[in-house]
PDB file of N, CA and C in Angstrom:
ATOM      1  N   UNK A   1       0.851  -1.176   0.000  1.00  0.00           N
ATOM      2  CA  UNK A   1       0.000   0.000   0.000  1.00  0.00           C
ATOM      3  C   UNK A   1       0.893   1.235   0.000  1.00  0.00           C
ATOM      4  N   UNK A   2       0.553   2.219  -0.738  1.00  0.00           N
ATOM      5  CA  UNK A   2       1.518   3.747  -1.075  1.00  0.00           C
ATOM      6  C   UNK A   2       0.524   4.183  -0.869  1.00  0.00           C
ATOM      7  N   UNK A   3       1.162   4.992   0.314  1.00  0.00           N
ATOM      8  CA  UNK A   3       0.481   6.566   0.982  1.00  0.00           C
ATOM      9  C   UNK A   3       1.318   7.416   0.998  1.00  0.00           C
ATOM     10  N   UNK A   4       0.565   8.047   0.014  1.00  0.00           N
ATOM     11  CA  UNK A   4       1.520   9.670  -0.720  1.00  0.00           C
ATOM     12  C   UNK A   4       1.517  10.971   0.663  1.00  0.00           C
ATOM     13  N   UNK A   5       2.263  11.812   0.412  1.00  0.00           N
ATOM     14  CA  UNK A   5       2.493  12.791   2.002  1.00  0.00           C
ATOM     15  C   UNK A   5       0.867  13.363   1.879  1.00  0.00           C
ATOM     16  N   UNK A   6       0.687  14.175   0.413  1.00  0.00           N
ATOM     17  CA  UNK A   6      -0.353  14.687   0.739  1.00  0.00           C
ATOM     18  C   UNK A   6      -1.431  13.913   1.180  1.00  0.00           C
ATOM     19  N   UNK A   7      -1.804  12.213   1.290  1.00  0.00           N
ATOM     20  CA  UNK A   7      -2.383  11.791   1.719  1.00  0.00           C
ATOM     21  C   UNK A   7      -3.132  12.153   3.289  1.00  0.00           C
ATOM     22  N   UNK A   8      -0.921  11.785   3.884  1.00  0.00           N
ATOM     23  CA  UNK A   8      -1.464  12.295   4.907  1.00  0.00           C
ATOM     24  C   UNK A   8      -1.715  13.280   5.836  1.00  0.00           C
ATOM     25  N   UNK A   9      -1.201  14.432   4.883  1.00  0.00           N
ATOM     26  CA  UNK A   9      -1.164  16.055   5.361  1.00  0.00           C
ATOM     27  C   UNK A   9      -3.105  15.735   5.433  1.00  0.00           C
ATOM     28  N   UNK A  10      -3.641  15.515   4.381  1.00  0.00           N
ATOM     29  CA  UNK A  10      -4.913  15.706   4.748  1.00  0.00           C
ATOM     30  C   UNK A  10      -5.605  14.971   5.399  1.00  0.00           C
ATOM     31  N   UNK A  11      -5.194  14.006   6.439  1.00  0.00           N
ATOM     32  CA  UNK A  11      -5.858  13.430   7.179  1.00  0.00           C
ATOM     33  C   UNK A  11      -5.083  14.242   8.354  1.00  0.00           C
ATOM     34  N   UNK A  12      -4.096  14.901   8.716  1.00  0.00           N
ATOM     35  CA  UNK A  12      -3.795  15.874   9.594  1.00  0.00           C
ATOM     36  C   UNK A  12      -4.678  16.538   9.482  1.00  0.00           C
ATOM     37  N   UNK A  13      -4.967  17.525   8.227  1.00  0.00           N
ATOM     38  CA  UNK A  13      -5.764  18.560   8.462  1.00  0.00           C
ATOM     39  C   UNK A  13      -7.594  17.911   8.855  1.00  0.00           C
ATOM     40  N   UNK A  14      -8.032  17.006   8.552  1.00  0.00           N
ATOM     41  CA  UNK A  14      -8.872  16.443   9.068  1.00  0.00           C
ATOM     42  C   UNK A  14      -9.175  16.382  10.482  1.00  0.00           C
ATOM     43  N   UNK A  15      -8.291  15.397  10.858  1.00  0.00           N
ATOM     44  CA  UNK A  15      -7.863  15.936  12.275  1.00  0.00           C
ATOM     45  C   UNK A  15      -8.007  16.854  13.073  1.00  0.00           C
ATOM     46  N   UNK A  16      -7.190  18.151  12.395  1.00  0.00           N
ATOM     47  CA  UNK A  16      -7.862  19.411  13.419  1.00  0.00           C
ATOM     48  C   UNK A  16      -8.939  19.899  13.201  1.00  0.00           C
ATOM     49  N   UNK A  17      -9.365  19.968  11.962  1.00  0.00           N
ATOM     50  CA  UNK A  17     -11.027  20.375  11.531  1.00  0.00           C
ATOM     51  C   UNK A  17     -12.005  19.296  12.755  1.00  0.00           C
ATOM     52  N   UNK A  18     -11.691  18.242  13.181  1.00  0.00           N
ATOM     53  CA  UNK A  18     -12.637  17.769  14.205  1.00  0.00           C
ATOM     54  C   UNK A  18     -12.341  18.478  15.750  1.00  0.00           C
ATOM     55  N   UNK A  19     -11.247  19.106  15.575  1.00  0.00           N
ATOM     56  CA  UNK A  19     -10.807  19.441  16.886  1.00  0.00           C
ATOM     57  C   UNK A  19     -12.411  20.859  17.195  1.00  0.00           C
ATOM     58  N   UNK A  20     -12.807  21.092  16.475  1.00  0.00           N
ATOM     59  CA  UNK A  20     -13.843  22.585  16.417  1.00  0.00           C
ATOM     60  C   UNK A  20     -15.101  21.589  17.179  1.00  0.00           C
ATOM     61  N   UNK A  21     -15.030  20.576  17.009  1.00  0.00           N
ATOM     62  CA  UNK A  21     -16.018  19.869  17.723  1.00  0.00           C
ATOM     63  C   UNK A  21     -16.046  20.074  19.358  1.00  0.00           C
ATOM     64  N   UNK A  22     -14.832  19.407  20.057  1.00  0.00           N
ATOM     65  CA  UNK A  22     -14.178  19.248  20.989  1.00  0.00           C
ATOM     66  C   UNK A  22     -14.124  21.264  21.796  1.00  0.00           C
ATOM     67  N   UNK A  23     -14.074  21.747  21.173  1.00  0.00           N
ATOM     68  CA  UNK A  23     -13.652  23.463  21.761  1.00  0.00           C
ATOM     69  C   UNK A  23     -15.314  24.054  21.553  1.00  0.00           C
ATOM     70  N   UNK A  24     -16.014  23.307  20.579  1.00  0.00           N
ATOM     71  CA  UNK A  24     -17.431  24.017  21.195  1.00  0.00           C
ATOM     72  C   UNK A  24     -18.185  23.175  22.351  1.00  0.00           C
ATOM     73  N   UNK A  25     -17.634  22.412  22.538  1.00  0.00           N
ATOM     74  CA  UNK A  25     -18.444  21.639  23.473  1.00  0.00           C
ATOM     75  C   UNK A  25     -17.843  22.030  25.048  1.00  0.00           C
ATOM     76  N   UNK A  26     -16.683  22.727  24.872  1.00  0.00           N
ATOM     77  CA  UNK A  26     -16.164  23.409  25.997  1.00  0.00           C
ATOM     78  C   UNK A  26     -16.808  24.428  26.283  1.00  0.00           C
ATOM     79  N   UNK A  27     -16.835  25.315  25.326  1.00  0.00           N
ATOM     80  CA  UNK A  27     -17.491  26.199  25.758  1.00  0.00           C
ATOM     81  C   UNK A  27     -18.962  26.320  25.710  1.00  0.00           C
ATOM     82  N   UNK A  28     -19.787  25.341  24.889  1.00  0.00           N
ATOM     83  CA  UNK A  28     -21.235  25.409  25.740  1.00  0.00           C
ATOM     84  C   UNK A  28     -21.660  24.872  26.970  1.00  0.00           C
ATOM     85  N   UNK A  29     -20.617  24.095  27.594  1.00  0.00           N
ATOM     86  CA  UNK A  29     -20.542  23.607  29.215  1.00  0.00           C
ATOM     87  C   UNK A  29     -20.423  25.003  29.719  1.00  0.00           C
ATOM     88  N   UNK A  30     -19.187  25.474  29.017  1.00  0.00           N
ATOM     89  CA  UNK A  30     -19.304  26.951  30.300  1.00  0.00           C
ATOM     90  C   UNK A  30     -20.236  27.766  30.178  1.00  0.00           C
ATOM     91  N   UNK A  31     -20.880  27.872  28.882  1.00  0.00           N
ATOM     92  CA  UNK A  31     -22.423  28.652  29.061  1.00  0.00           C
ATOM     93  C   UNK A  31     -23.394  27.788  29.508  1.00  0.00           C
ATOM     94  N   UNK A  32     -23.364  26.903  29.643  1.00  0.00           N
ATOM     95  CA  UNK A  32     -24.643  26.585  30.473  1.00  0.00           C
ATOM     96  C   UNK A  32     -24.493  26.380  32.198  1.00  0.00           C
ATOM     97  N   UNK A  33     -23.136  26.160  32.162  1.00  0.00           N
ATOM     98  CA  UNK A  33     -22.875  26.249  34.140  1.00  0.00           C
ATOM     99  C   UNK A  33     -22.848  28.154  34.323  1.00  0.00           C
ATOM    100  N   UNK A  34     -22.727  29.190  33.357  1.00  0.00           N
ATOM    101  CA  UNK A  34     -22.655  30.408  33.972  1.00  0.00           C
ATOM    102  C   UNK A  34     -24.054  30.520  33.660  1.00  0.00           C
ATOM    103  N   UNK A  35     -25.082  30.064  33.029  1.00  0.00           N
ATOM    104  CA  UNK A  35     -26.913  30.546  33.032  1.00  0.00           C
ATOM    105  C   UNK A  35     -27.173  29.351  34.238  1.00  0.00           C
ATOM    106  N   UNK A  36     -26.571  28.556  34.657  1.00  0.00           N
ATOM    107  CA  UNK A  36     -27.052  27.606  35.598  1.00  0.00           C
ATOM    108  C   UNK A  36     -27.152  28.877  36.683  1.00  0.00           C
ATOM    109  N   UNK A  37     -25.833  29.539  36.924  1.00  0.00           N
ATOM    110  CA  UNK A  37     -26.033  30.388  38.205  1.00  0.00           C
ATOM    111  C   UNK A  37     -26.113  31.905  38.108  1.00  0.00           C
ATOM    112  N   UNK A  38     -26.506  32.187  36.801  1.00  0.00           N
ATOM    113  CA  UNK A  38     -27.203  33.186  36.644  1.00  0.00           C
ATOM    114  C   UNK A  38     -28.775  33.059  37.148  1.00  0.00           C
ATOM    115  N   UNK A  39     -29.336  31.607  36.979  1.00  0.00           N
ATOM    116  CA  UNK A  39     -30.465  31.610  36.958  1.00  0.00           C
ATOM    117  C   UNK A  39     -31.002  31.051  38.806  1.00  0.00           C
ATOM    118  N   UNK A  40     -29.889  30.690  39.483  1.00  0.00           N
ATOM    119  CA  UNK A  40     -29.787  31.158  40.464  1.00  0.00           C
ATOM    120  C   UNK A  40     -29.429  32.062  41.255  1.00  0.00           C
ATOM    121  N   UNK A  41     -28.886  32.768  41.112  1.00  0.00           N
ATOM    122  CA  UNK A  41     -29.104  34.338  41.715  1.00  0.00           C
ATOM    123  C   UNK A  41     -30.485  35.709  41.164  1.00  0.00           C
ATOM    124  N   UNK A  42     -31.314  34.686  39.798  1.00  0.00           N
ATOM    125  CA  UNK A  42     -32.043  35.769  39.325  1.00  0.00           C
ATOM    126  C   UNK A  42     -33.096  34.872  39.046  1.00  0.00           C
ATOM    127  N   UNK A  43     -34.113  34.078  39.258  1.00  0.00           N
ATOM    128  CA  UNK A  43     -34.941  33.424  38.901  1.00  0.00           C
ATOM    129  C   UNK A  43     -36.002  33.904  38.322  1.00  0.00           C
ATOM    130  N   UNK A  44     -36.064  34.893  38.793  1.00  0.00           N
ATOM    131  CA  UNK A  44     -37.247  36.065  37.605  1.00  0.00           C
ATOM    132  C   UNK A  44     -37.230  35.916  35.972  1.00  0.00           C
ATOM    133  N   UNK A  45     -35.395  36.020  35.897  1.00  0.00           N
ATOM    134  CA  UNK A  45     -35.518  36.084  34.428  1.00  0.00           C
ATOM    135  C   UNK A  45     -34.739  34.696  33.840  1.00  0.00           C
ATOM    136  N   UNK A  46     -35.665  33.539  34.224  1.00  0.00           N
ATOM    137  CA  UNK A  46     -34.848  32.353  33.743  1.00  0.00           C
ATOM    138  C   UNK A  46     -35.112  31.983  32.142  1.00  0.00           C
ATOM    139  N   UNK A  47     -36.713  32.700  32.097  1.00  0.00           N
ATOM    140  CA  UNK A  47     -36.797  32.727  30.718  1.00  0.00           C
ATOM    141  C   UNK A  47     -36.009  33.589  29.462  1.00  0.00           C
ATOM    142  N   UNK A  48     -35.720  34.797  29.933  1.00  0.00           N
ATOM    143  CA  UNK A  48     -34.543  35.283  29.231  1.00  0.00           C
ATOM    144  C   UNK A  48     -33.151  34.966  28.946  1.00  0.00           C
ATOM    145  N   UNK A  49     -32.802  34.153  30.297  1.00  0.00           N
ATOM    146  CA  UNK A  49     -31.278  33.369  30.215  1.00  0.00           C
ATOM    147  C   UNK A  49     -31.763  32.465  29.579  1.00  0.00           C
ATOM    148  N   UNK A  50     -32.735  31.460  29.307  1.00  0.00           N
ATOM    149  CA  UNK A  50     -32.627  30.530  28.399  1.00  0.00           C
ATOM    150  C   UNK A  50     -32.603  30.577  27.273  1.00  0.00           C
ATOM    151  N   UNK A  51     -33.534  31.526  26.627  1.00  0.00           N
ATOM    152  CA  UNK A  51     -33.611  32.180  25.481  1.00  0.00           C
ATOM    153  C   UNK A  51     -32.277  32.562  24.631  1.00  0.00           C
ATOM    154  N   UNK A  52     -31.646  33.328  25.670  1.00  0.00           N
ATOM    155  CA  UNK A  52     -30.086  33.906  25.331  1.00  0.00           C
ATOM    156  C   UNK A  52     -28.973  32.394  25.346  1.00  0.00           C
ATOM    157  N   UNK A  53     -28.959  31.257  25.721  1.00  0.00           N
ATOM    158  CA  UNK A  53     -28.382  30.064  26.247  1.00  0.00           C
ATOM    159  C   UNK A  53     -28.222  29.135  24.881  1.00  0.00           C
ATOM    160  N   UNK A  54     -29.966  29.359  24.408  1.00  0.00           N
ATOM    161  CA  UNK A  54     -30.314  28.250  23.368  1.00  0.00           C
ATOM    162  C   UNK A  54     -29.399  29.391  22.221  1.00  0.00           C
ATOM    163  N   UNK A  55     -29.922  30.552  21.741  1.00  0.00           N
ATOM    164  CA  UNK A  55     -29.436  31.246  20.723  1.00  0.00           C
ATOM    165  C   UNK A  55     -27.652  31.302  20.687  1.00  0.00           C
ATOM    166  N   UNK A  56     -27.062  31.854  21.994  1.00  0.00           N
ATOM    167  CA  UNK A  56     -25.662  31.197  21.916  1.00  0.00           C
ATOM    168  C   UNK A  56     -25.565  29.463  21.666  1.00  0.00           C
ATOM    169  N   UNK A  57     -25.505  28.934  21.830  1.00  0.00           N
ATOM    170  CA  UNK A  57     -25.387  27.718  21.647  1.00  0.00           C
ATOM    171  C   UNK A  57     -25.838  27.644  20.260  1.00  0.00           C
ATOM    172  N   UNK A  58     -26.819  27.289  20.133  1.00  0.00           N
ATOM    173  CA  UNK A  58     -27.011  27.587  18.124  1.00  0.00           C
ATOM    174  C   UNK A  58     -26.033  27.861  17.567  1.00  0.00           C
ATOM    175  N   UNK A  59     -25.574  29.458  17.981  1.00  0.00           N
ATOM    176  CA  UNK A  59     -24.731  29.821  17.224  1.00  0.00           C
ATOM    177  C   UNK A  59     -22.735  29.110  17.097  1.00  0.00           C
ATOM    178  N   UNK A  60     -22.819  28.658  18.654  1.00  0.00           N
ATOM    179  CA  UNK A  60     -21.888  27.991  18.356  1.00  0.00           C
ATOM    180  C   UNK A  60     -21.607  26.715  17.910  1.00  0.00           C
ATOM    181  N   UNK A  61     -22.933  26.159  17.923  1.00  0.00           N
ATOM    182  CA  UNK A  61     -22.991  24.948  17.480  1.00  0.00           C
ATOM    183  C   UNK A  61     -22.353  25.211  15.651  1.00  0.00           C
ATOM    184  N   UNK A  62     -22.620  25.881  15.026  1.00  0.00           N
ATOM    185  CA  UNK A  62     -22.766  26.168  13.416  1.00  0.00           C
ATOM    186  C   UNK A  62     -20.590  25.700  13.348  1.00  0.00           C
ATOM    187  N   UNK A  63     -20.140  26.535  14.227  1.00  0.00           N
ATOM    188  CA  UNK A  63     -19.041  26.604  14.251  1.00  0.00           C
ATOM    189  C   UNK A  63     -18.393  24.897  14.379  1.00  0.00           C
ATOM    190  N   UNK A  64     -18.979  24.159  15.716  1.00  0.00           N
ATOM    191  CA  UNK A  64     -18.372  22.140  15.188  1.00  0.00           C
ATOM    192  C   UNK A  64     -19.512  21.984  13.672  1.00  0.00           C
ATOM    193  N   UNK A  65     -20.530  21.692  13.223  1.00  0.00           N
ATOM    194  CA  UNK A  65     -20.999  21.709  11.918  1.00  0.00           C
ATOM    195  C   UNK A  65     -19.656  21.856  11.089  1.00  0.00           C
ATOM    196  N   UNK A  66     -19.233  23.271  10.931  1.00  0.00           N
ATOM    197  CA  UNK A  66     -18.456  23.253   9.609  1.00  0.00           C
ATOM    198  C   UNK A  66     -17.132  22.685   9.913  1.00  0.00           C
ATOM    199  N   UNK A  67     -16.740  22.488  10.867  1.00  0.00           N
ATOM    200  CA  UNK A  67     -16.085  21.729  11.253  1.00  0.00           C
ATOM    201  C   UNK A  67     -15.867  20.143  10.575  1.00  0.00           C
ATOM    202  N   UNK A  68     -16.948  19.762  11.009  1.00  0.00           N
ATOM    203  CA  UNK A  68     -17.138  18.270  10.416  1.00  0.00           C
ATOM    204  C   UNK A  68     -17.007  18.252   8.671  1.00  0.00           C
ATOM    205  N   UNK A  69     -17.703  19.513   8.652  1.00  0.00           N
ATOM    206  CA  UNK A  69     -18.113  19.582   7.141  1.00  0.00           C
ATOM    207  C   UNK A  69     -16.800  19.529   6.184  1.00  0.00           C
ATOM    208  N   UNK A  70     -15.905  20.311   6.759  1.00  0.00           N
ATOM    209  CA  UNK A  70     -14.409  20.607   6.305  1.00  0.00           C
ATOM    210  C   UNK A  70     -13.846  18.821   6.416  1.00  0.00           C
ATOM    211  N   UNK A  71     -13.822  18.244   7.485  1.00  0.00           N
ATOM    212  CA  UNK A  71     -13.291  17.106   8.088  1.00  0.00           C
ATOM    213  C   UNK A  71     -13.726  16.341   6.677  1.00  0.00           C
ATOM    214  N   UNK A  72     -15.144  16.247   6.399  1.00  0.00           N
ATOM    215  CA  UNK A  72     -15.547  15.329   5.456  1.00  0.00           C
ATOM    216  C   UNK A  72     -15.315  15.373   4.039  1.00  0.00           C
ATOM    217  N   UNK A  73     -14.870  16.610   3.568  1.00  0.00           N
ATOM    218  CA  UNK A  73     -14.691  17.274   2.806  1.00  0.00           C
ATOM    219  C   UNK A  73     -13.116  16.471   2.851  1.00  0.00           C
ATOM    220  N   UNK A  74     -12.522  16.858   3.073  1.00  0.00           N
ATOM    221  CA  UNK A  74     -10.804  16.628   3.266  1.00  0.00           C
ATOM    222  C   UNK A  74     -10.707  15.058   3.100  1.00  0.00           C
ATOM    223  N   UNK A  75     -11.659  14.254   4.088  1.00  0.00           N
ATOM    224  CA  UNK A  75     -11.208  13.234   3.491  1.00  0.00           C
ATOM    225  C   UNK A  75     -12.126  12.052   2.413  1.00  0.00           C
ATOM    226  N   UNK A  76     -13.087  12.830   2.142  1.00  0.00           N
ATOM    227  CA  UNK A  76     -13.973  11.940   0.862  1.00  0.00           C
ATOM    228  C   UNK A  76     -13.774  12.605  -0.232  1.00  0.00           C
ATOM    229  N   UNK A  77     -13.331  13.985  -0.741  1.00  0.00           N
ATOM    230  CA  UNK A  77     -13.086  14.429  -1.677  1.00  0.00           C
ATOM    231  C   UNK A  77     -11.953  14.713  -2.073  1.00  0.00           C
ATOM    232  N   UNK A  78     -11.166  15.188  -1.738  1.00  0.00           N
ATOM    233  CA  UNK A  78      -9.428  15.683  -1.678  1.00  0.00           C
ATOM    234  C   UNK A  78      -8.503  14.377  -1.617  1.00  0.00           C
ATOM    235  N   UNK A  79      -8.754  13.170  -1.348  1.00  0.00           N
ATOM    236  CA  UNK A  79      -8.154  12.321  -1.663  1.00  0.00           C
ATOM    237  C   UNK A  79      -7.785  11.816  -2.973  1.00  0.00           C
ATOM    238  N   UNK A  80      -8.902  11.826  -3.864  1.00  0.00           N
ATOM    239  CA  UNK A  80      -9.134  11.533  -5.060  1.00  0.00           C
ATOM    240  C   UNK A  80      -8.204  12.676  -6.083  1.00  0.00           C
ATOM    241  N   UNK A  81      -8.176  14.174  -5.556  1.00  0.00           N
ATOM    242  CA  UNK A  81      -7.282  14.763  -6.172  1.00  0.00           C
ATOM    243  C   UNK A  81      -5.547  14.493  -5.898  1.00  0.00           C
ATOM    244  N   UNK A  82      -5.257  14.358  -4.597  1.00  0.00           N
ATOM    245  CA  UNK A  82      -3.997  14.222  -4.485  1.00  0.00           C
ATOM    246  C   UNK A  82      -3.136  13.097  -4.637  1.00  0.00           C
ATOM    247  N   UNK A  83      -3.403  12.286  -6.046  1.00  0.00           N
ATOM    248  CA  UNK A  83      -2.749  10.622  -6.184  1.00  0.00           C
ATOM    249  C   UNK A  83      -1.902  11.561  -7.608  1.00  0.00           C
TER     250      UNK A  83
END
């Protein structure tokens, strides 16, 4: 079996394109433990911290998405070019 470099440069870069997975999931733990105790010190407005919780999160969610998207990209398509 011959595995050319660019083979595996792009399964490196694969690699870190999954890493966007791993760093949003960090940080929607920390938004949801800082609305956890936002929403204990303010229970009035738990419906607004959630509101604001789900919409961050959405938005960072988009960020692992293209992530993967790149990941899949790199290695179901770009292989076929670099032989």
């Amino acid at each position: 079996m011959d595995i050319s470099v660019g083979a595996g440069l792009i399964a490196v870069g694969a690699g870190i394109a999954v890493l966007t997975g791993l760093m949003t999931g960090i940080g929607q733990g920390n938004a949801a433990g800082k609305a956890v105790e936002a929403v204990g010190r303010n229970p009035e407005a738990e419906n607004k911290i959630r509101a604001m919780l789900i919409l961050g999160d959405a938005i960072a969610e988009t960020c692992a998405i293209y992530g993967m998207l790149i990941a899949f990209l790199l290695i179901f398509v770009f292989p076929g070019i670099v032989k």
